[in-house]
Structure formats: C-alpha cells, structure tokens
Protein backbone atom coordinates (compact mmCIF):
# COMPACT_ATOMS: atom_id res chain seq x y z
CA UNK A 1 -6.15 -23.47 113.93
CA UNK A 2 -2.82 -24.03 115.93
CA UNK A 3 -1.20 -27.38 115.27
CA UNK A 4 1.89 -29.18 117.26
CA UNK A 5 4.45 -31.28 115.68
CA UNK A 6 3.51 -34.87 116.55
CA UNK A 7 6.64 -36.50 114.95
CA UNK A 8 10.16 -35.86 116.14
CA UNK A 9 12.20 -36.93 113.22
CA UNK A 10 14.35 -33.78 111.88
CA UNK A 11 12.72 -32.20 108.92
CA UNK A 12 14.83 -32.37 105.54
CA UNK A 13 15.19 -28.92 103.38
CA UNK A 14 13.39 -30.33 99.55
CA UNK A 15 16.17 -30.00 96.59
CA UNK A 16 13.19 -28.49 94.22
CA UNK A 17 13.55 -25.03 93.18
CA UNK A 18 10.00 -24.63 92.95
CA UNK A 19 7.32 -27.50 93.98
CA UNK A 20 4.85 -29.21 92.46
CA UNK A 21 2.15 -29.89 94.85
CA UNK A 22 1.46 -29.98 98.66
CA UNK A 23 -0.43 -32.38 99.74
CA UNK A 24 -2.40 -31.81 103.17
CA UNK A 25 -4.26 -35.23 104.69
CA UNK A 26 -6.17 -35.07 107.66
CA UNK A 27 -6.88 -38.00 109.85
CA UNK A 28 -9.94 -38.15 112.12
CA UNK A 29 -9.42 -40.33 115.05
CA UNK A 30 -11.73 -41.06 117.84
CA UNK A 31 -10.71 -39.01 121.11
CA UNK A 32 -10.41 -42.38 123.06
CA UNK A 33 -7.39 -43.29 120.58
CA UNK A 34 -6.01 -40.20 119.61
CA UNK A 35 -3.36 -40.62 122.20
CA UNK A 36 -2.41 -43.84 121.28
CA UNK A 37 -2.67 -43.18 117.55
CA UNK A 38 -0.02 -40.22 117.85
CA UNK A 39 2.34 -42.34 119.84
CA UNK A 40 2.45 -44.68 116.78
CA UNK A 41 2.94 -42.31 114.30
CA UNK A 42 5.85 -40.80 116.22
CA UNK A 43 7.15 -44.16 116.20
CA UNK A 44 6.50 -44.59 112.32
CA UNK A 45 7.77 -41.24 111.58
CA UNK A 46 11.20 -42.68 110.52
CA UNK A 47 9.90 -44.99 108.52
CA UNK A 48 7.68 -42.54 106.50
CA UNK A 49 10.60 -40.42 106.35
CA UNK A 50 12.88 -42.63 104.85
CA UNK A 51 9.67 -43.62 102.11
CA UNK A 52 8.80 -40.58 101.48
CA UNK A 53 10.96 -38.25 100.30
CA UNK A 54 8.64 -35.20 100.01
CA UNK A 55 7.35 -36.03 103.27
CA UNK A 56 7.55 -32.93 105.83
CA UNK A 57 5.91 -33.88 108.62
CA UNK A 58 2.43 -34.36 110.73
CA UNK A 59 0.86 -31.79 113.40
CA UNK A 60 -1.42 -32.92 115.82
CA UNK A 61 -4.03 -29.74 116.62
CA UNK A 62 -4.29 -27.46 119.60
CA UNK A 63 -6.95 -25.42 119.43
CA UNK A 64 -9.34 -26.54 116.48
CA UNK A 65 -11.07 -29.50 115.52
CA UNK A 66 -8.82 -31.61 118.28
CA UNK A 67 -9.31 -35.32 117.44
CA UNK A 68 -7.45 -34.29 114.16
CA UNK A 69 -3.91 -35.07 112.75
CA UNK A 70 -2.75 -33.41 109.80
CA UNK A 71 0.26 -34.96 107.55
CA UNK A 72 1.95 -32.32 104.93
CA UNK A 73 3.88 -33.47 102.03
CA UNK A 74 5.28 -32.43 98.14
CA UNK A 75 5.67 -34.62 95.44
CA UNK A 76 6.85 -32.90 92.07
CA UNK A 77 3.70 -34.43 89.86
CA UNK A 78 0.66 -37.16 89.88
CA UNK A 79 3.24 -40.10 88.70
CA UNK A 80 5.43 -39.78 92.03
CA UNK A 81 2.73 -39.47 94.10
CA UNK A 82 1.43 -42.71 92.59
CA UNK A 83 4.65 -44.13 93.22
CA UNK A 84 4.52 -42.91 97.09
CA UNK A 85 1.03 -44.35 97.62
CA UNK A 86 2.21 -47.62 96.38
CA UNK A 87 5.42 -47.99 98.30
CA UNK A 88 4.33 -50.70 100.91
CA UNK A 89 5.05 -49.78 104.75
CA UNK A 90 4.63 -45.81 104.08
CA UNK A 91 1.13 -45.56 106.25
CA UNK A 92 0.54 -48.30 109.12
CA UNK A 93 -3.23 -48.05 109.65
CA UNK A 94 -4.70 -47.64 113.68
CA UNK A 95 -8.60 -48.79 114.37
CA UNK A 96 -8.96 -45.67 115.84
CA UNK A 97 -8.97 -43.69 112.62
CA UNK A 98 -12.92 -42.48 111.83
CA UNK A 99 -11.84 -40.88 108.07
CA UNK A 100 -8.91 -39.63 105.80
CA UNK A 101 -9.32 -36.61 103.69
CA UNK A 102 -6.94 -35.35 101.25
CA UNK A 103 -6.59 -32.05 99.27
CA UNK A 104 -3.75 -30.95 97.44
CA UNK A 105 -2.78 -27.56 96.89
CA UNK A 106 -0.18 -25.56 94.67
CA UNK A 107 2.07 -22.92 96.60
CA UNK A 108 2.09 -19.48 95.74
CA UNK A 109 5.91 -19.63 95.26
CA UNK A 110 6.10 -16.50 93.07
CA UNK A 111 3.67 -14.36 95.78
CA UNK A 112 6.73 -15.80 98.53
CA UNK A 113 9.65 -15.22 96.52
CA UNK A 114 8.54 -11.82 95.69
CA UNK A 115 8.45 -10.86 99.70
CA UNK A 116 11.74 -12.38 100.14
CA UNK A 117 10.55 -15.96 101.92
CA UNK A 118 11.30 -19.23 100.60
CA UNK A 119 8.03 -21.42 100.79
CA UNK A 120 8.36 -24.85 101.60
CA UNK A 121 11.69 -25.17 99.32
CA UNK A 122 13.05 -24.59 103.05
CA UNK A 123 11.25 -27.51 104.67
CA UNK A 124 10.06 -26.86 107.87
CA UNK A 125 12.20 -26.05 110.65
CA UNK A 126 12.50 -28.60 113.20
CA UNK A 127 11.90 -26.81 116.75
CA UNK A 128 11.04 -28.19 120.07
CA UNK A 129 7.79 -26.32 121.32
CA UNK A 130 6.89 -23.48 118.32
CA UNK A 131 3.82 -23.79 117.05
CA UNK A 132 2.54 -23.67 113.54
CA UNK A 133 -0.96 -22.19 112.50
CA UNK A 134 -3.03 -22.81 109.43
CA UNK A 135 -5.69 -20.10 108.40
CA UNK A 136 -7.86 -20.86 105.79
CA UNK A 137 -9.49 -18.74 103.73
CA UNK A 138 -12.60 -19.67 101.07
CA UNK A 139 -12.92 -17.36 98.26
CA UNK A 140 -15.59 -17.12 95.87
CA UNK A 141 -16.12 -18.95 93.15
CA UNK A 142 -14.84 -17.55 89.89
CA UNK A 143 -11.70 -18.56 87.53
CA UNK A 144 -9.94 -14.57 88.35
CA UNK A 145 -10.75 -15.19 91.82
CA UNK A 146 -7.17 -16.76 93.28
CA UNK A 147 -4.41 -14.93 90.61
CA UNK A 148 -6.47 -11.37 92.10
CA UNK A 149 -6.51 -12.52 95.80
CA UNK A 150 -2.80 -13.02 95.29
CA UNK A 151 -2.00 -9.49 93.44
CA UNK A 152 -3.85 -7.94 96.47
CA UNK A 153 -1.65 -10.24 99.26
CA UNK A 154 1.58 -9.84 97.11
CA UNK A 155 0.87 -5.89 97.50
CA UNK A 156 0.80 -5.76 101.26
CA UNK A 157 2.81 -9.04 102.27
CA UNK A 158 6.21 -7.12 102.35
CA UNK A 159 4.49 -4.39 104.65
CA UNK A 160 3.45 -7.14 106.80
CA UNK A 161 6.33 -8.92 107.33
CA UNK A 162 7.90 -5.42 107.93
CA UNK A 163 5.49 -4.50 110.85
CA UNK A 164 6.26 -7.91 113.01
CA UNK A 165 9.73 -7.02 114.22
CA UNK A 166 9.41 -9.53 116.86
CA UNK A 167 10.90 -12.49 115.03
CA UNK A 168 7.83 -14.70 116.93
CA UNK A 169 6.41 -15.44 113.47
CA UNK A 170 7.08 -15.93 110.05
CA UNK A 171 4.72 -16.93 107.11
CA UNK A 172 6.21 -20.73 106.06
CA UNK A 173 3.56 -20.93 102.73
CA UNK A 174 0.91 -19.45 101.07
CA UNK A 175 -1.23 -22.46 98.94
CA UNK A 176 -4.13 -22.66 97.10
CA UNK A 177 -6.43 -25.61 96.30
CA UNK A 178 -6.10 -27.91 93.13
CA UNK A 179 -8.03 -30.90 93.90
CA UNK A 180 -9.44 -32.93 96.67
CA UNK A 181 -11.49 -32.17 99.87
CA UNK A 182 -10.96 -28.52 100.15
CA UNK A 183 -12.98 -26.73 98.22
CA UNK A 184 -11.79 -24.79 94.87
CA UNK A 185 -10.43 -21.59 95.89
CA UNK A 186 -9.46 -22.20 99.12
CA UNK A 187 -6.31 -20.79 100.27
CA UNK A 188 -4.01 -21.46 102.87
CA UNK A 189 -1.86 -19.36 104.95
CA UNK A 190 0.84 -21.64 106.89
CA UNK A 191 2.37 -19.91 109.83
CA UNK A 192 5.64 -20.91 112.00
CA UNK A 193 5.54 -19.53 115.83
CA UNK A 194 7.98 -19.21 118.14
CA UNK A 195 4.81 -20.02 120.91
CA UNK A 196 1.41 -20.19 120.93
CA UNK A 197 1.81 -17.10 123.28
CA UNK A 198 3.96 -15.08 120.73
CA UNK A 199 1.41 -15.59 117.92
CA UNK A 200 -0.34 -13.01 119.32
C-alpha cells in the first residue's frame, strides 16, 4: 500500500535509543469527507505534535484501501501511552470518521541495527512528494514463528540493501504485532521513496 504524508509539520528525530512500541491507527472515513477530514488534520497536526511527543506523523493512502488515514506513533510503555490518550485536545473528532482501529507493534531494532539502518530512532524524514509504502506480511501462527522470520530477513537484508544502488528507497522499519487489530504475527515492512515512480 503507498501512503502520502497528510500533515506538513516537520517530523522530530525520537531521543530513545531503542523504542518501546509503535503504534499504527487507522481511520476510516467516508469518501464524501475524506477531503475535508485531511484538511483538518493538517490543521491539527501542530497541535498533536506539540501533545504528543512520540507522535511521527499521519499518511493518507494512494493506492490501497483509499478512504483510509493512517497515524504512526512510539510511546516507551503502556503508562505513557495512557498518559497521551488522556491529554485533552490530542485528537479533534470529524463526523465523517466510519471506525478507528489500533494495533501496536514492536520494531525489529536489532534485525535494523544489524544491516546498518536506524529504525524509527531517526524519525521520519520530512520530504515534500516521496512516498512511503507499508507491506504487510501474516505469518503463521506459532510462538518460533516471528524470532525465525527475522533470522531469515536479517540473513539477506544487507544483500538487499546492497543491490538498490539507486538511493530511491530505503527500508525506514521492520515491526511486528503485539496487540490490537492486526493479527499476531503480522509483520510490517515500512518503506521511504523518493517517488511512487522510483519504488519500482
């Protein structure tokens, strides 16, 4: 799925060394609305910002499930995310809005570091007109069935990396599911590119 940047505030680089949790929310918002509801949230995006310190941004989607808006965030454990939550004027809420789901996910920070790429440590870079792409992946059930997928990726990431000389794309995260709407063993590949044009 390729996703835009809907907000235009200038992404902060997190001070943890390693995170805690990433927490992906999707909103579903009816396609007469969705225009208006992404104005707003580019207008609320300071707001959030300033509330939200773990808060890296929201992505409105190109080519996927298009009435959705994603919002992407760390928090370092359960107690400051209850904290965020509470904080009154983080969210403003838009009638247009059909559902919120919520999954949060652990990074693979050890899989990154190990290929040389910093995870979400970095933030995410700020640029007018890349686009970022989420592939998801939905392994089988199993309690081996992540820390092997991992070993295998960990094996060929360097290679990968290696092979795309190009400087289009570069892998941003690797995540895997902890709780919420994603399913257990789900894991996420987050991708930065230069266009939609140059992920290919």
């Amino acid at each position: 799925m390729l996703l835009r940047r809907t907000t235009t505030a200038a992404m902060r680089r997190t001070q943890r060394r390693h995170l805690g949790y990433v927490e992906l929310e999707r909103d579903v918002v009816a396609p007469q609305h969705l225009a208006e509801y992404r104005a707003m949230l580019a207008a609320h995006a300071p707001t959030r910002h300033k509330l939200d310190k773990g808060y890296l941004g929201s992505f409105g989607v190109d080519v996927g499930r298009a009435s959705s808006v994603y919002h992407l965030s760390v928090f370092e454990d359960y107690d400051q995310r209850d904290a965020r939550e509470a904080t009154e004027g983080l969210r403003f809420f838009h009638q247009g809005v059909q559902s919120l789901e919520s999954s949060v996910f652990k990074e693979a920070s050890a899989t990154l570091n190990e290929a040389g790429l910093p995870g979400l440590q970095d933030g995410l870079d700020a640029v007018q007109g890349c686009a970022f792409e989420l592939r998801t992946y939905e392994l089988q059930l199993g309690y081996d069935t992540v820390p092997n997928f991992l070993e295998i990726y960990s094996g060929g990431l360097k290679d990968k990396m290696e092979h795309d000389d190009s400087g289009e794309s570069r892998l941003i995260s690797l995540l895997h599911s902890e709780a919420g709407v994603a399913p257990l063993n789900t894991v996420i590949e987050l991708w930065r590119h230069e266009s939609a044009q140059g992920a290919q």
